[in-house]
C-alpha atoms as a PDB file:
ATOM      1  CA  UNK A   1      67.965  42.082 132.136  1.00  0.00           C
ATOM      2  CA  UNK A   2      71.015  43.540 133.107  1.00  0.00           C
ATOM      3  CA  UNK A   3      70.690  47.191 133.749  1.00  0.00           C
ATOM      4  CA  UNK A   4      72.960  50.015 132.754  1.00  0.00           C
ATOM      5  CA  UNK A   5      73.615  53.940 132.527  1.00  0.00           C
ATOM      6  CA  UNK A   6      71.618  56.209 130.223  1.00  0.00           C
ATOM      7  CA  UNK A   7      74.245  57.195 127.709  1.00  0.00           C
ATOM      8  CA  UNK A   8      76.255  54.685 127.191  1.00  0.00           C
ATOM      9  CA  UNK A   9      79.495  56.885 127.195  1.00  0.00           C
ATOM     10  CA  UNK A  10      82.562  56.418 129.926  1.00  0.00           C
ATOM     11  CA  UNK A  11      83.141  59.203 132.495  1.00  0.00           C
ATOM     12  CA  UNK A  12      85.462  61.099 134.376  1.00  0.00           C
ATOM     13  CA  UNK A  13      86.430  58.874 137.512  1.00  0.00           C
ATOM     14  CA  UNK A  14      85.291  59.912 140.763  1.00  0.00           C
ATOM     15  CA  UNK A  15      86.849  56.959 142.677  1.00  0.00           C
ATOM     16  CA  UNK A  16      88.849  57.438 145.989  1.00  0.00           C
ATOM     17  CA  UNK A  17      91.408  55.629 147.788  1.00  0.00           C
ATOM     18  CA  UNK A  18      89.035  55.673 150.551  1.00  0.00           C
ATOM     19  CA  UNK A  19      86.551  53.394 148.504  1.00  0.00           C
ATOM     20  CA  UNK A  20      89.243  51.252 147.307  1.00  0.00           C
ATOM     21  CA  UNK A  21      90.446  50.125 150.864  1.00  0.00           C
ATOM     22  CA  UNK A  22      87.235  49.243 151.699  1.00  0.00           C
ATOM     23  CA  UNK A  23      86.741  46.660 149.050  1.00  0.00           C
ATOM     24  CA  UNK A  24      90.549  45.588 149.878  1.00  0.00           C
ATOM     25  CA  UNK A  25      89.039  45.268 153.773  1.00  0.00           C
ATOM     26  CA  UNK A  26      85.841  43.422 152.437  1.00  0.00           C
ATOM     27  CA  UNK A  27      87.773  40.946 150.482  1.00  0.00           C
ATOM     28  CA  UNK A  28      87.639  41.587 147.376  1.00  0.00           C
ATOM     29  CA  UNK A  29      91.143  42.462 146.079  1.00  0.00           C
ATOM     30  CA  UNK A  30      93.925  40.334 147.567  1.00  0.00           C
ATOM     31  CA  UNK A  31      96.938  42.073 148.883  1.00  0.00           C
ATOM     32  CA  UNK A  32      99.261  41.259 145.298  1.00  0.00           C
ATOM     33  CA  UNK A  33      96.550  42.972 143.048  1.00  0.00           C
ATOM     34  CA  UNK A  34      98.091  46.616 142.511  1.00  0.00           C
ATOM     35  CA  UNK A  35      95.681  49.694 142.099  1.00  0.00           C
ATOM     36  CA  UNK A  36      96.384  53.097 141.072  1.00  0.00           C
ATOM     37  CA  UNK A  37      93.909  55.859 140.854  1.00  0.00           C
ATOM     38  CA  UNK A  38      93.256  57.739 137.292  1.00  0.00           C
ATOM     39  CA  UNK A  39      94.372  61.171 137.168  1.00  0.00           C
ATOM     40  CA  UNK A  40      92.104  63.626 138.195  1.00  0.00           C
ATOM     41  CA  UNK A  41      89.507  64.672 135.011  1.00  0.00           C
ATOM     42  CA  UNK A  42      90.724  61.491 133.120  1.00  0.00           C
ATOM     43  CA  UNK A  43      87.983  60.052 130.643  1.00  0.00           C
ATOM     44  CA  UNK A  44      89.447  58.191 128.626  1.00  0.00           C
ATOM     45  CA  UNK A  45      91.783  55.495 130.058  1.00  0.00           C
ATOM     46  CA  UNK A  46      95.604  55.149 129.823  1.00  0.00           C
ATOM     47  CA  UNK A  47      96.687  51.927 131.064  1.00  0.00           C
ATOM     48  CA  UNK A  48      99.900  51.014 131.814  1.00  0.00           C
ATOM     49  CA  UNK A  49     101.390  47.163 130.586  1.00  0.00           C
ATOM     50  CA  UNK A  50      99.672  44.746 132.536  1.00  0.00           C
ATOM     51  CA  UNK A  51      96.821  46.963 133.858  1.00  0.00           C
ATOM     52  CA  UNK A  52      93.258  46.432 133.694  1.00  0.00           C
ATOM     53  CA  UNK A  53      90.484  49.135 133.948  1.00  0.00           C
ATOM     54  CA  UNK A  54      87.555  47.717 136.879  1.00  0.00           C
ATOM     55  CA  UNK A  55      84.527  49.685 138.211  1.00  0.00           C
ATOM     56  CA  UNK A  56      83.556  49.993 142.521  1.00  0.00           C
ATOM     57  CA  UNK A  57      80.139  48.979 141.103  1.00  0.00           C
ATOM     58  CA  UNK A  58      81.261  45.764 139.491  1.00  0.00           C
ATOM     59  CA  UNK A  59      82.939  44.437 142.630  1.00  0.00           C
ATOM     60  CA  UNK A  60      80.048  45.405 144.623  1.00  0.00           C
ATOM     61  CA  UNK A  61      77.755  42.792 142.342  1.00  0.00           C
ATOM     62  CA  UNK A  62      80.661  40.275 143.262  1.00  0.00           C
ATOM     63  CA  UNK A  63      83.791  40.593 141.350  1.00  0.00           C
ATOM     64  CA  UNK A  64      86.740  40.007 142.686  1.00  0.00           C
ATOM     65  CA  UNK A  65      90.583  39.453 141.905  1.00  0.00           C
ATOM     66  CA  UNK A  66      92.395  37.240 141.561  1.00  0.00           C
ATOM     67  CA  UNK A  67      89.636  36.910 138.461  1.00  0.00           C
ATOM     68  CA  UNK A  68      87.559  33.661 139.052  1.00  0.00           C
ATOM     69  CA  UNK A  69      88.547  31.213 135.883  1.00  0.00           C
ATOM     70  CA  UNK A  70      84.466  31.298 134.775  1.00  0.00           C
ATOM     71  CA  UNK A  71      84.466  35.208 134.173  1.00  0.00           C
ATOM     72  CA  UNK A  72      88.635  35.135 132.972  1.00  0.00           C
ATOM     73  CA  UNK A  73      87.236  32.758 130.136  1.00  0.00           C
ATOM     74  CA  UNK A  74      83.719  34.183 130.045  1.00  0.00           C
ATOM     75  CA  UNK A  75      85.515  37.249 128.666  1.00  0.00           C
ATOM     76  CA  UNK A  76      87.850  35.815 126.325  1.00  0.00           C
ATOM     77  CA  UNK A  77      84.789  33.911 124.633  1.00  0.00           C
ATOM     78  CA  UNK A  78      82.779  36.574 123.954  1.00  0.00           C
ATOM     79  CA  UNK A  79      85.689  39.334 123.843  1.00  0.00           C
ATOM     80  CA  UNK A  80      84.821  41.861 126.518  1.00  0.00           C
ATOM     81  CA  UNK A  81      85.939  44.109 128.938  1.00  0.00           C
ATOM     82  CA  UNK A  82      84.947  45.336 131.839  1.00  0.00           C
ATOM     83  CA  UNK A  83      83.719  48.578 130.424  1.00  0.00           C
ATOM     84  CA  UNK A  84      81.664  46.874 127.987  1.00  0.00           C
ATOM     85  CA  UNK A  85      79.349  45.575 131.014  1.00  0.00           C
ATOM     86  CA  UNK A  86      77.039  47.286 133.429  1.00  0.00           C
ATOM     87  CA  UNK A  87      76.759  46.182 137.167  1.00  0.00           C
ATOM     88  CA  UNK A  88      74.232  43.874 136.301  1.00  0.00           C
ATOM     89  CA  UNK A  89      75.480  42.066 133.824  1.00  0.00           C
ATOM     90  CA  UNK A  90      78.407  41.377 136.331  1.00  0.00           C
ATOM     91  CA  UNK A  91      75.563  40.036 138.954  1.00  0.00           C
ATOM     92  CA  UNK A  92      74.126  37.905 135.932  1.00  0.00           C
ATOM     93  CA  UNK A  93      77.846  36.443 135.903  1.00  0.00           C
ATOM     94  CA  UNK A  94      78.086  36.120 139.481  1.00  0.00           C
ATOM     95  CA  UNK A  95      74.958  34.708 140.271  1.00  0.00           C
ATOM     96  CA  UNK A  96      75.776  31.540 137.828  1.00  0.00           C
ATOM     97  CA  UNK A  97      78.652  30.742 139.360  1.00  0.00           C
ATOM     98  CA  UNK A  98      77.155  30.844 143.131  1.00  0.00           C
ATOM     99  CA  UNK A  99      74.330  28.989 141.426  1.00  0.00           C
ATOM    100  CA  UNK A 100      76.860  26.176 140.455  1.00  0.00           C
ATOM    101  CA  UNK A 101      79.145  26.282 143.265  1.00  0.00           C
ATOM    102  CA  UNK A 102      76.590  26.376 146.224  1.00  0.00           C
ATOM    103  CA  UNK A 103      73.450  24.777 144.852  1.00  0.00           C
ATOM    104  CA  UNK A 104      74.701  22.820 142.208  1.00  0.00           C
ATOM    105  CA  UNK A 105      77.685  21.546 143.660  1.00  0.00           C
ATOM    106  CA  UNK A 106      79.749  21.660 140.333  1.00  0.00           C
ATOM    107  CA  UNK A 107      82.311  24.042 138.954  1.00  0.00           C
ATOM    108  CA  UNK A 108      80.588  26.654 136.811  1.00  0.00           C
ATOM    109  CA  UNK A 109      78.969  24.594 133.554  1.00  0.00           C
ATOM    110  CA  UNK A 110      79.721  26.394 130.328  1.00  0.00           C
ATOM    111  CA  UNK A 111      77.160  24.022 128.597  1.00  0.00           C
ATOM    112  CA  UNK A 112      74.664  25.358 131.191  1.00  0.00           C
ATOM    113  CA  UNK A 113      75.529  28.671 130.787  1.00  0.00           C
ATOM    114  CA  UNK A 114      75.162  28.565 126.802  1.00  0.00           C
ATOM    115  CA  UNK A 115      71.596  27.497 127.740  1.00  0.00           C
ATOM    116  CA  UNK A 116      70.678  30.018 130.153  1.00  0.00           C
ATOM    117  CA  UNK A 117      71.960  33.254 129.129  1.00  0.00           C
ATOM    118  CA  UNK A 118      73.288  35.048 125.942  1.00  0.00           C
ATOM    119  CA  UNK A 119      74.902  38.362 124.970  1.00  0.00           C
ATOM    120  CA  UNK A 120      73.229  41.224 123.028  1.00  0.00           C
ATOM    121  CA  UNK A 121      74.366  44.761 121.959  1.00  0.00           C
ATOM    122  CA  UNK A 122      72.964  47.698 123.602  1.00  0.00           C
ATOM    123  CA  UNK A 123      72.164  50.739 121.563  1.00  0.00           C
ATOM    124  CA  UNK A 124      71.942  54.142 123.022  1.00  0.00           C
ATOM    125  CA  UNK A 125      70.082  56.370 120.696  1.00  0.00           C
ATOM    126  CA  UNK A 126      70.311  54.304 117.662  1.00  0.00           C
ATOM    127  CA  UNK A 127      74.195  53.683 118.176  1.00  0.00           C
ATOM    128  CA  UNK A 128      76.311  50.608 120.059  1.00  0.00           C
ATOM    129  CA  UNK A 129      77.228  51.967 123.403  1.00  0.00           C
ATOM    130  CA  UNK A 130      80.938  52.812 123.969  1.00  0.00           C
ATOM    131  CA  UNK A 131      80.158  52.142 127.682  1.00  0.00           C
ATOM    132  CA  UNK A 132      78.333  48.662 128.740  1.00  0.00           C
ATOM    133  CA  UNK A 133      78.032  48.182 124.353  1.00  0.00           C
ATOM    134  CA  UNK A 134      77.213  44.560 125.664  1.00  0.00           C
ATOM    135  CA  UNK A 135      74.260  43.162 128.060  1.00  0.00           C
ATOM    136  CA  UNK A 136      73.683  39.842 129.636  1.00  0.00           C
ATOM    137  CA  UNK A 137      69.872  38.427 129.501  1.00  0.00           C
ATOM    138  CA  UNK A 138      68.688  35.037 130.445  1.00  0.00           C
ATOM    139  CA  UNK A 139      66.692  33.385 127.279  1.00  0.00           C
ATOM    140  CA  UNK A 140      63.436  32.587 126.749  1.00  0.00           C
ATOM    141  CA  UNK A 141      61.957  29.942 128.752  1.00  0.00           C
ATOM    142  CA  UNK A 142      65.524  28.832 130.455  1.00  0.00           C
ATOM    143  CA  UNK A 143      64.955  27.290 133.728  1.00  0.00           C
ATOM    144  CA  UNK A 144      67.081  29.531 136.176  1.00  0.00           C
ATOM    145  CA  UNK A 145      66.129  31.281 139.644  1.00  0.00           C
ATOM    146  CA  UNK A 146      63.263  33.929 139.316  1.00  0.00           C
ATOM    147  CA  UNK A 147      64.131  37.480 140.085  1.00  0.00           C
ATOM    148  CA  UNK A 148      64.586  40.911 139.711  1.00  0.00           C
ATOM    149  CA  UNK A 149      67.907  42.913 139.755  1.00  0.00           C
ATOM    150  CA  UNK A 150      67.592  47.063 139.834  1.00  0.00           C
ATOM    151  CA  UNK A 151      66.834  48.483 136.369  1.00  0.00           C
ATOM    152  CA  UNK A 152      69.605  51.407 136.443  1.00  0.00           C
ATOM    153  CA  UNK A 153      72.821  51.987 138.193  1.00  0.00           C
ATOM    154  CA  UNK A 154      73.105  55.422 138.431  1.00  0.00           C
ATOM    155  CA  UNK A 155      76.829  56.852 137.908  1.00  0.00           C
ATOM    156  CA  UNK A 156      79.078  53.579 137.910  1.00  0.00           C
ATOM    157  CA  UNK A 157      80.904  54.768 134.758  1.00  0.00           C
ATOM    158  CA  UNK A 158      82.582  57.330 137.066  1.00  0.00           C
ATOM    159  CA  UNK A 159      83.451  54.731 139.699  1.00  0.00           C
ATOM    160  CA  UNK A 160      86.657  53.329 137.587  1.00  0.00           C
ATOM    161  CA  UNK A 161      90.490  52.578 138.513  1.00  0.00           C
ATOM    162  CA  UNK A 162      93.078  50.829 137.681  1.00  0.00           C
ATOM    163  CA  UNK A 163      94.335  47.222 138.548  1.00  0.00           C
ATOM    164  CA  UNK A 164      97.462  45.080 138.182  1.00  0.00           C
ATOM    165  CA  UNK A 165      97.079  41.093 138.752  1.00  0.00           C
ATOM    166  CA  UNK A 166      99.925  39.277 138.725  1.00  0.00           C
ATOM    167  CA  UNK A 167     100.121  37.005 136.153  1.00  0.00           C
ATOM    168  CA  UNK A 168      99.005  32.742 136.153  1.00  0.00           C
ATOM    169  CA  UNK A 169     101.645  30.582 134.297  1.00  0.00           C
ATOM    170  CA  UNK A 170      98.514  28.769 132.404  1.00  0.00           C
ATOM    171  CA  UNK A 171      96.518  32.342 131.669  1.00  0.00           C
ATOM    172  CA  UNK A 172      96.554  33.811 128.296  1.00  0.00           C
ATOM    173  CA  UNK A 173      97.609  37.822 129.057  1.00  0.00           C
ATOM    174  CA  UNK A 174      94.721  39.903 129.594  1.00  0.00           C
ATOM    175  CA  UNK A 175      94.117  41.893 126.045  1.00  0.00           C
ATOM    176  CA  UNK A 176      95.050  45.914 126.430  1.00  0.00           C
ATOM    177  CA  UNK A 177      92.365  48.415 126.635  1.00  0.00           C
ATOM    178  CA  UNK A 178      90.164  49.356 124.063  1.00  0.00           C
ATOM    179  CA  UNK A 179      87.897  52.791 124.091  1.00  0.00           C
ATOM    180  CA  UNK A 180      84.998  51.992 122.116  1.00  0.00           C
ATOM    181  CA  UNK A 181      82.211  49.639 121.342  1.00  0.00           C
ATOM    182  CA  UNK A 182      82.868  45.934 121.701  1.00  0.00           C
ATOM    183  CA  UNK A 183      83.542  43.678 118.435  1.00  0.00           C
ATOM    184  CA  UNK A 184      80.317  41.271 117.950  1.00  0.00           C
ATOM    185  CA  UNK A 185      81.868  38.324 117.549  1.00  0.00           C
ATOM    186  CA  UNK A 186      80.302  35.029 116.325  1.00  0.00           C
ATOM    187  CA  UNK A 187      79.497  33.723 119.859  1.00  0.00           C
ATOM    188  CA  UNK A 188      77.446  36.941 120.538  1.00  0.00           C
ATOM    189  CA  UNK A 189      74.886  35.687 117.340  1.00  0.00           C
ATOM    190  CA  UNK A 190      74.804  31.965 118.441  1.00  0.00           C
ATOM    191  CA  UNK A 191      71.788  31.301 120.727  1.00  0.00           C
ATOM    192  CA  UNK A 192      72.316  27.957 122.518  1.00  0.00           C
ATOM    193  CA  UNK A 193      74.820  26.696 121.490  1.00  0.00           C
ATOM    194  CA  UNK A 194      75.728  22.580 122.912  1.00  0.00           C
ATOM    195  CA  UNK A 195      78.814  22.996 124.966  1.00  0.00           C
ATOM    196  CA  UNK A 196      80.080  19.185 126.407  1.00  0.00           C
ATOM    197  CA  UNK A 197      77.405  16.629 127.093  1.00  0.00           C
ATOM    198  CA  UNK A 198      74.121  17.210 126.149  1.00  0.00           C
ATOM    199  CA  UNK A 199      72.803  14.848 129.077  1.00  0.00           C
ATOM    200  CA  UNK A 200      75.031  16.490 131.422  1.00  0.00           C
ATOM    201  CA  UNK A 201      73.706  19.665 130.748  1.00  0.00           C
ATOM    202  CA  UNK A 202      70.207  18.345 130.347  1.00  0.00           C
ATOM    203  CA  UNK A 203      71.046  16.859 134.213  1.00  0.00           C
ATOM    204  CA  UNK A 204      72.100  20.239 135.685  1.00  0.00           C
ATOM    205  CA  UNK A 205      69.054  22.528 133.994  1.00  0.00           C
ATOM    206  CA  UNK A 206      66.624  19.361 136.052  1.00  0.00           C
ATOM    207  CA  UNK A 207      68.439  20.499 139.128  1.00  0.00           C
ATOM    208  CA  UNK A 208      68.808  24.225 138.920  1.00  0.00           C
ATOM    209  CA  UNK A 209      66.184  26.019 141.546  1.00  0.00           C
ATOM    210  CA  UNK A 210      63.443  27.350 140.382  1.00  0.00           C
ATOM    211  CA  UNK A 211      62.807  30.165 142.402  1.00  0.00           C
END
């Protein structure tokens, strides 16, 4: 289950430039992805054309940019942001694609993933969350890795920036920010759903590790 914050609401950031070239040193922002810093007591984000709003905790779970093609049209399918996902819904994410890169030896399977995980609202005192409105779960009796991610990640609302990533000739433009809760679209209600061919999937769930 992907963990999350306790009120569901977006902070003030706290991030530092310090924190930011660190995650530039580890690797995970190339040297053409632009970053600016909010301004100082900023809650609700401002973006500029072409900017993106990304949290230190999310790139510690394993996001990085340039955005991997899986989560670019991960996102577009189920029409998120990053704000509408806690840390471990981004490890969820992450995890499937190691999973089909490194074990699997295929690019990441969106038939598979249709079989192994789904999306679901979270509700924070009997409302959608403005803040991580959306979690990532693995269903019922999939056949995935077991394990256990920390319940709660404690202050990454406050941890946010802003990015700039040069644009792909073949990418659709990332949509502008949105404060608020996410729109449920159709693919958040569809449990799964077959996505190419069924034996191919059927193929990949035989070979997926068990533990």
């Amino acid at each position: 289950m992907a963990g999350s914050d306790s009120n569901g609401k977006l902070e003030a950031s706290s991030a530092k430039e310090k924190e930011v070239a660190e995650l530039r040193a580890a690797g995970y922002m190339t040297a053409e992805i632009r970053h600016r810093l909010p301004d100082p007591g900023q809650i609700i984000p401002t973006t500029n054309p072409g900017e993106r709003v990304v949290f230190i905790h999310h790139f510690l779970r394993g996001l990085g940019f340039p955005l991997h093609q899986f989560v670019r049209g991960w996102m577009f399918f189920y029409g998120l942001d990053f704000h509408d996902l806690a840390p471990n819904a981004i490890l969820n994410i992450m995890a499937f694609i190691i999973v089909c890169e490194a074990f699997l030896r295929v690019r990441p399977h969106f038939g598979l993933w249709l079989k192994t995980f789904n999306v679901k609202p979270k509700v924070v005192g009997g409302e959608h969350a403005d803040c991580s409105g959306a979690m990532v779960s693995k269903l019922t009796n999939a056949i995935w890795p077991k394990g256990t991610f920390i319940d709660t990640v404690k202050l990454w609302q406050q941890g946010w920036f802003y990015i700039t990533e040069p644009r792909g000739n073949n990418w659709a433009a990332a949509p502008e920010f949105r404060s608020g809760t996410p729109m449920r679209l159709k693919s958040w209600n569809a449990k799964g759903l077959d996505w190419g061919e069924a034996g191919e999937v059927a193929a990949l769930q035989s070979a997926s590790p068990r533990k």
